[in-house]
PDB file of N, CA and C in Angstrom:
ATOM      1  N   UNK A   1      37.034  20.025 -26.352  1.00  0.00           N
ATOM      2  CA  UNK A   1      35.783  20.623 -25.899  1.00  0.00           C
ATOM      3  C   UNK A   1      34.582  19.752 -26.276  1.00  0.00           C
ATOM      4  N   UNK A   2      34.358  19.194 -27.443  1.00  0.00           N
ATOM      5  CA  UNK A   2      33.695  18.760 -27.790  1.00  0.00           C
ATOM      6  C   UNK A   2      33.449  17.142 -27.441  1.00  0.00           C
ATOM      7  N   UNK A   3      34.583  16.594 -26.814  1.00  0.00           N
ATOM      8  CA  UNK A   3      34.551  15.479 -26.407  1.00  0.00           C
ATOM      9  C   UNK A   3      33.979  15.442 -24.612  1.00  0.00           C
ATOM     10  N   UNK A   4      34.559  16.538 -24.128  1.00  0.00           N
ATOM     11  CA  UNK A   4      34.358  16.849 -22.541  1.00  0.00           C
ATOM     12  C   UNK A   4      32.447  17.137 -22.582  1.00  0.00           C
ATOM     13  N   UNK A   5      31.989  17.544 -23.773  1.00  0.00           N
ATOM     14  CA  UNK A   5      30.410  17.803 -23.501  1.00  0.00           C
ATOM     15  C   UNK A   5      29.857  16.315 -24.183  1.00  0.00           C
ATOM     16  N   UNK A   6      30.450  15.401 -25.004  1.00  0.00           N
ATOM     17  CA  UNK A   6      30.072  13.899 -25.256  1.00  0.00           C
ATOM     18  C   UNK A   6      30.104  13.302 -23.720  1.00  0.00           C
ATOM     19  N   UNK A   7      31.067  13.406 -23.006  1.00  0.00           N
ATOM     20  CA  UNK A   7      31.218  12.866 -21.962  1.00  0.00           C
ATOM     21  C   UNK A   7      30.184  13.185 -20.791  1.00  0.00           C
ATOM     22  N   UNK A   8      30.130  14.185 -20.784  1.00  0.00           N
ATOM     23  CA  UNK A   8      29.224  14.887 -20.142  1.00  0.00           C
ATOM     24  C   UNK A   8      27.738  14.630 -20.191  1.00  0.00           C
ATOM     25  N   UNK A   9      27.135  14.679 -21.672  1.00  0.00           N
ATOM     26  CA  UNK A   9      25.838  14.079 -22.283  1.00  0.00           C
ATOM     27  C   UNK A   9      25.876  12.751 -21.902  1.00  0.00           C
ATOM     28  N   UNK A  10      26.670  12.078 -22.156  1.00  0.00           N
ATOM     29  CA  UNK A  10      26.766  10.621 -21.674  1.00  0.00           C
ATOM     30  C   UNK A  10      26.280  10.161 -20.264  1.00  0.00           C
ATOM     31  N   UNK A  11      27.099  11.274 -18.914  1.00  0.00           N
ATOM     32  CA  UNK A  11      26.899  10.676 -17.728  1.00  0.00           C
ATOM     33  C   UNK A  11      25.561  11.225 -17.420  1.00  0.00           C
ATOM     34  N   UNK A  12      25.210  12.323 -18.061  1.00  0.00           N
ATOM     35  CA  UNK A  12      23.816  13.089 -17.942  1.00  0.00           C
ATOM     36  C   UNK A  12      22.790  11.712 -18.256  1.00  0.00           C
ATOM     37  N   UNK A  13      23.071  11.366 -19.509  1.00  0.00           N
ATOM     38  CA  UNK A  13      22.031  10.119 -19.912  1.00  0.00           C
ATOM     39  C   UNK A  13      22.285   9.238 -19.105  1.00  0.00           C
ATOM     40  N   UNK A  14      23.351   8.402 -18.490  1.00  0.00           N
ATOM     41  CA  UNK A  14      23.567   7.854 -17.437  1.00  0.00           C
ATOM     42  C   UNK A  14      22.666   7.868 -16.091  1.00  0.00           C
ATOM     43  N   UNK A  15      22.612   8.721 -15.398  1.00  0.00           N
ATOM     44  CA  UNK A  15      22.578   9.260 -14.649  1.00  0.00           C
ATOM     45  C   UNK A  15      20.628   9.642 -14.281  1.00  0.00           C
ATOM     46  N   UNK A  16      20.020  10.026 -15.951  1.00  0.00           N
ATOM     47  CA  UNK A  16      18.913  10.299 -15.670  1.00  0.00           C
ATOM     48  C   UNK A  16      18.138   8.327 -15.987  1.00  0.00           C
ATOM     49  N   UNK A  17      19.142   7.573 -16.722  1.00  0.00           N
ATOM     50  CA  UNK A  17      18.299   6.265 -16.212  1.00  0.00           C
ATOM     51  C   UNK A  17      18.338   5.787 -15.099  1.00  0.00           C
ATOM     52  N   UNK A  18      19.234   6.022 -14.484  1.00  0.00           N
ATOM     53  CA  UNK A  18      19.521   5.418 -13.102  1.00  0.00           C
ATOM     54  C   UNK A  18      18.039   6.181 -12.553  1.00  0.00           C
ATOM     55  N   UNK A  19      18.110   7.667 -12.428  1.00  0.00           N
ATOM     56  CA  UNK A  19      16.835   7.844 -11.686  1.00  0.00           C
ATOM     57  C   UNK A  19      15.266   7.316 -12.256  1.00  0.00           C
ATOM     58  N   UNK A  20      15.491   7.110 -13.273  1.00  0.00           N
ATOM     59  CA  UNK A  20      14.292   6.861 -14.293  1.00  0.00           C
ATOM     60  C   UNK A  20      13.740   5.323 -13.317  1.00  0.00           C
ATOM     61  N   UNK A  21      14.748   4.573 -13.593  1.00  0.00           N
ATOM     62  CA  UNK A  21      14.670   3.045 -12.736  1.00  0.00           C
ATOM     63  C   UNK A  21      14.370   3.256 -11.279  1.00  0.00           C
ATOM     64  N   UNK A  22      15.019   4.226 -10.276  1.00  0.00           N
ATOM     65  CA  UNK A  22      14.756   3.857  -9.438  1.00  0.00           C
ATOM     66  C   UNK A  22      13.568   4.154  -9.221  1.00  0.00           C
ATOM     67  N   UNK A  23      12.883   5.848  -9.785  1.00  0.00           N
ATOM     68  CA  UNK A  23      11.619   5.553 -10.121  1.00  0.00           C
ATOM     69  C   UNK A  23      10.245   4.913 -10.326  1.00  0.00           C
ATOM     70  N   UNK A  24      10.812   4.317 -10.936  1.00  0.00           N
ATOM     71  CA  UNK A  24       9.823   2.936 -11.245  1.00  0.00           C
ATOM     72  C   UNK A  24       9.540   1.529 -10.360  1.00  0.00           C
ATOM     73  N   UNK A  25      10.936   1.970  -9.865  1.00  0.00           N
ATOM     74  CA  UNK A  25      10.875   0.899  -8.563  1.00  0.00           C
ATOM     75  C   UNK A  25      10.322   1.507  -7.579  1.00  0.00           C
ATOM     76  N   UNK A  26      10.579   2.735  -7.534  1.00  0.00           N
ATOM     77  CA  UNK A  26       9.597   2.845  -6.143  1.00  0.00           C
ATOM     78  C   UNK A  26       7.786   3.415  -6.566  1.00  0.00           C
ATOM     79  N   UNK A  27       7.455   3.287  -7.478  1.00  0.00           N
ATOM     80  CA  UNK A  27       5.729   3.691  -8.048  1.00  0.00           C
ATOM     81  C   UNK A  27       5.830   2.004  -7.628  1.00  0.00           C
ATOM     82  N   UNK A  28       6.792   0.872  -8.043  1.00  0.00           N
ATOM     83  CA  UNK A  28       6.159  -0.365  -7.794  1.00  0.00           C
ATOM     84  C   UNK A  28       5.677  -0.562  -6.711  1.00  0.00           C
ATOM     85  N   UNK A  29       6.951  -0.485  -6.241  1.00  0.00           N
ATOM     86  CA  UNK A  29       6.534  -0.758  -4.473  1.00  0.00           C
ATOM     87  C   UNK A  29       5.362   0.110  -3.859  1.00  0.00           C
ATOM     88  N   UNK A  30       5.353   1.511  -4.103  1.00  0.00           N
ATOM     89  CA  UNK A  30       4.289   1.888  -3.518  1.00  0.00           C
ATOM     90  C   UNK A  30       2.935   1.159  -4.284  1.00  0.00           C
ATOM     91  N   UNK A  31       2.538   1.025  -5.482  1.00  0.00           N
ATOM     92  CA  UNK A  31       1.662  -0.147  -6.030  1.00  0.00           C
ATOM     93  C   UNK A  31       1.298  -0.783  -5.235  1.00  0.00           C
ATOM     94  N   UNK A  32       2.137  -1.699  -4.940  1.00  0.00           N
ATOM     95  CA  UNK A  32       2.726  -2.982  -3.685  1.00  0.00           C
ATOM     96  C   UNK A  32       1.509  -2.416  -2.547  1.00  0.00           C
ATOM     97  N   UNK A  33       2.241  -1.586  -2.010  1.00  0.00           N
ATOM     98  CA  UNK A  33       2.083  -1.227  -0.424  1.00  0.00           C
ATOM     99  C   UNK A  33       0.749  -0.746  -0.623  1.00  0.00           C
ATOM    100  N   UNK A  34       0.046   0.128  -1.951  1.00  0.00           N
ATOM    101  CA  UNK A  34      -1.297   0.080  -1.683  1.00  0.00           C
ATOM    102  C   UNK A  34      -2.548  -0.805  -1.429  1.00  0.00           C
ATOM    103  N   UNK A  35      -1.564  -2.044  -2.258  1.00  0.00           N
ATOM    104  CA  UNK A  35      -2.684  -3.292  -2.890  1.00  0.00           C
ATOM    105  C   UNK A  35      -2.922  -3.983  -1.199  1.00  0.00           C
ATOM    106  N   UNK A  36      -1.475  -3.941  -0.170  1.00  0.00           N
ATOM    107  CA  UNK A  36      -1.727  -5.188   0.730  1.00  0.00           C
ATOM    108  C   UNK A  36      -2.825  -3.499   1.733  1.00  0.00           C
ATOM    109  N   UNK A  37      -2.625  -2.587   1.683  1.00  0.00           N
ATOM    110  CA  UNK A  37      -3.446  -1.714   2.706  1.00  0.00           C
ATOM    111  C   UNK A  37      -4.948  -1.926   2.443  1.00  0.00           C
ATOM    112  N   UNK A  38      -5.099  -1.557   1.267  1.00  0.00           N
ATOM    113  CA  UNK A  38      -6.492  -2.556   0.699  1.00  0.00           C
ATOM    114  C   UNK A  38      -6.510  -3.913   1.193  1.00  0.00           C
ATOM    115  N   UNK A  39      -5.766  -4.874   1.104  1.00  0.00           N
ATOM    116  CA  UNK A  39      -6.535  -6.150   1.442  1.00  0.00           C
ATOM    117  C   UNK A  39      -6.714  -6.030   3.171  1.00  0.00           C
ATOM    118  N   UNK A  40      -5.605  -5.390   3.536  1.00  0.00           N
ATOM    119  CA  UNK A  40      -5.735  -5.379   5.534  1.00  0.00           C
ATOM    120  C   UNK A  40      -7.148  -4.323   5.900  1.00  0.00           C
ATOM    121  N   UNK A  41      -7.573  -3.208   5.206  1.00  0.00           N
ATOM    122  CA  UNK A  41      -8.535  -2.735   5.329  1.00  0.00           C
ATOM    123  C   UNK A  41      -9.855  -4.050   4.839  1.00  0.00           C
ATOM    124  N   UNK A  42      -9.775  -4.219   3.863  1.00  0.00           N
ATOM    125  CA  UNK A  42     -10.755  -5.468   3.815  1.00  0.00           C
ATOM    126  C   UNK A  42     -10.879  -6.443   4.998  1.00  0.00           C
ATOM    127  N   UNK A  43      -9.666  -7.319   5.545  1.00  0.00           N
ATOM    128  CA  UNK A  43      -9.696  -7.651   6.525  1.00  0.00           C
ATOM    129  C   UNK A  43     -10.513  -7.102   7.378  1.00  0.00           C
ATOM    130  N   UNK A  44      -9.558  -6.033   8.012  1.00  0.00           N
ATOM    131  CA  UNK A  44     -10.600  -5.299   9.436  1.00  0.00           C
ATOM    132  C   UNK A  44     -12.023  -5.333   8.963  1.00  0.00           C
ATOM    133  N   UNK A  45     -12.403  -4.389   7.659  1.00  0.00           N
ATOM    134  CA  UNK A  45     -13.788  -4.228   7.801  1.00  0.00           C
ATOM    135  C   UNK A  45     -14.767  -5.328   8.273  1.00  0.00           C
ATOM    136  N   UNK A  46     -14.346  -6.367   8.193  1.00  0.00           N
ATOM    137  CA  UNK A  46     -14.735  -7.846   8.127  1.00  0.00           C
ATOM    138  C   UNK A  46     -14.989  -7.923   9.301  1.00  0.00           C
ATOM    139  N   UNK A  47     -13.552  -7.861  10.571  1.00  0.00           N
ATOM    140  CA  UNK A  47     -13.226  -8.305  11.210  1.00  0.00           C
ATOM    141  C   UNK A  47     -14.439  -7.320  12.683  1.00  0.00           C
ATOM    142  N   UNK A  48     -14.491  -5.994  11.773  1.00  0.00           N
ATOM    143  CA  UNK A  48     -15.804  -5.090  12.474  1.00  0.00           C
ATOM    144  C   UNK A  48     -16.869  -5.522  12.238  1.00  0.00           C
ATOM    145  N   UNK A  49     -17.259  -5.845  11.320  1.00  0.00           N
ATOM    146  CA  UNK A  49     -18.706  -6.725  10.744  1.00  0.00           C
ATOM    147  C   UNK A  49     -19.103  -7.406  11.802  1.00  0.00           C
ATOM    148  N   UNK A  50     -17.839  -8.316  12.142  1.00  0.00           N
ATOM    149  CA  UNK A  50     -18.157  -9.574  12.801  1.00  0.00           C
ATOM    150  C   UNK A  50     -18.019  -9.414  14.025  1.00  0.00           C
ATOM    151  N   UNK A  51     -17.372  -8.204  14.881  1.00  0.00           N
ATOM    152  CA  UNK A  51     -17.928  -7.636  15.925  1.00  0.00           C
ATOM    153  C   UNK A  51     -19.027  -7.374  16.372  1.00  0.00           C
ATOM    154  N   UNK A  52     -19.254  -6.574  15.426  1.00  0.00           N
ATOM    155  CA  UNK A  52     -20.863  -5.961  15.712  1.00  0.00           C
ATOM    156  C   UNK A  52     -21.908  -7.332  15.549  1.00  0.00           C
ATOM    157  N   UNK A  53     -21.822  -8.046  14.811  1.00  0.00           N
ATOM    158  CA  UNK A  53     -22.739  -9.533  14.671  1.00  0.00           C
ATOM    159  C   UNK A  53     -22.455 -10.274  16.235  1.00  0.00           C
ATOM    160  N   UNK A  54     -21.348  -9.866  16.833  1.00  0.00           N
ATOM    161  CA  UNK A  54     -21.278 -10.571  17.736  1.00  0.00           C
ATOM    162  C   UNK A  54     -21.664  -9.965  19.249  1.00  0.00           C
ATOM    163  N   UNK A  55     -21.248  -8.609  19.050  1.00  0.00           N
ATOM    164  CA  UNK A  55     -22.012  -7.867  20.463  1.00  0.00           C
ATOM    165  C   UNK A  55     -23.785  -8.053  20.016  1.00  0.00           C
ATOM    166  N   UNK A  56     -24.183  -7.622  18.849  1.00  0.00           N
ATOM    167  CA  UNK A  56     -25.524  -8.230  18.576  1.00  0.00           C
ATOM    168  C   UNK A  56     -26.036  -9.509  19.707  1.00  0.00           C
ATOM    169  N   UNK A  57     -25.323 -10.428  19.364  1.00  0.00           N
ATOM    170  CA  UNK A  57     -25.952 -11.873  19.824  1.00  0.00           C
ATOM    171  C   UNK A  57     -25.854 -11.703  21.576  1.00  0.00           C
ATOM    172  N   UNK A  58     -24.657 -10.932  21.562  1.00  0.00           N
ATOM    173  CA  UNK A  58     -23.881 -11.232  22.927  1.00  0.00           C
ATOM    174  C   UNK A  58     -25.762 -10.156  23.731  1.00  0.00           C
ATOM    175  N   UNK A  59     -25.945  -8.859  23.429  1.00  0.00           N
ATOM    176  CA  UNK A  59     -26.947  -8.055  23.826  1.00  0.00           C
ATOM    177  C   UNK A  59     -28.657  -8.799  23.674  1.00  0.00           C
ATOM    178  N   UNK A  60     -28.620  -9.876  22.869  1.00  0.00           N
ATOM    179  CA  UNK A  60     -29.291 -10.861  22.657  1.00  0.00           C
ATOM    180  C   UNK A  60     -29.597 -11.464  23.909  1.00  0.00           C
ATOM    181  N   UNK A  61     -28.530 -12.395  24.405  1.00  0.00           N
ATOM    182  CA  UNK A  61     -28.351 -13.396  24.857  1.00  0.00           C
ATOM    183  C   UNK A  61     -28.371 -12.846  26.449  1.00  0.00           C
ATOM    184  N   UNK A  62     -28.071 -11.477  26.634  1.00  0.00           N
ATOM    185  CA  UNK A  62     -27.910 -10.628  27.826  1.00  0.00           C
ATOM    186  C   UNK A  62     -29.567 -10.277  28.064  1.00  0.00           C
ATOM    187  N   UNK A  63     -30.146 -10.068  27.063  1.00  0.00           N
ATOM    188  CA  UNK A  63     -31.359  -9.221  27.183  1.00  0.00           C
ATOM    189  C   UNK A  63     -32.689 -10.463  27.944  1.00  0.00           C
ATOM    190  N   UNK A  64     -32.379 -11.722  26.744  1.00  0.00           N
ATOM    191  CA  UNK A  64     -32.927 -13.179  26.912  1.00  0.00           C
ATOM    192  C   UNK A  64     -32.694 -13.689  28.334  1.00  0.00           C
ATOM    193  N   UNK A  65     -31.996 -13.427  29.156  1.00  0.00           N
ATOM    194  CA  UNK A  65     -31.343 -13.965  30.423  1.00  0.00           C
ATOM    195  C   UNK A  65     -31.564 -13.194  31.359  1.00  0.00           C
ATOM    196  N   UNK A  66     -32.411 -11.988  31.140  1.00  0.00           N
ATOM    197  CA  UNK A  66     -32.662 -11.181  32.526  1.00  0.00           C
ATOM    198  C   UNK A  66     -33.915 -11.441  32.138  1.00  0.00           C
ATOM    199  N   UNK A  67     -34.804 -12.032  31.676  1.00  0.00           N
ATOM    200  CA  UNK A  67     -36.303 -12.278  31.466  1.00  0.00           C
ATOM    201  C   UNK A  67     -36.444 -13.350  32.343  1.00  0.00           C
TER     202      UNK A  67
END
């Protein structure tokens, strides 16, 4: 009896590192996956910036040309 609940405690402890690890692997990865959504949001915002700077010139250059 007492060996069947050693065994038992054992695969229990087993069992809760395995989840413990995979755990941790996946807080990494999601880590991961937040850091590059941040940099691709940085991107775009940029990439809108430089839209709008550019319909700017473009409404510029439209406005300058019917004069």
């Amino acid at each position: 009896m007492v060996k069947q609940l050693e065994e038992e405690r054992a695969r229990l402890e087993s069992s809760l590192n395995a989840e413990t690890k995979l755990k941790l692997d996946l807080f990494g990865a999601l880590g991961e996956a937040r850091r590059e959504v941040a940099v691709r949001d940085g991107v775009v915002k940029k990439q809108e910036e430089e839209l709008e700077e550019l319909r700017g010139q473009l409404q510029f250059i439209l406005v300058r040309s019917e004069e």
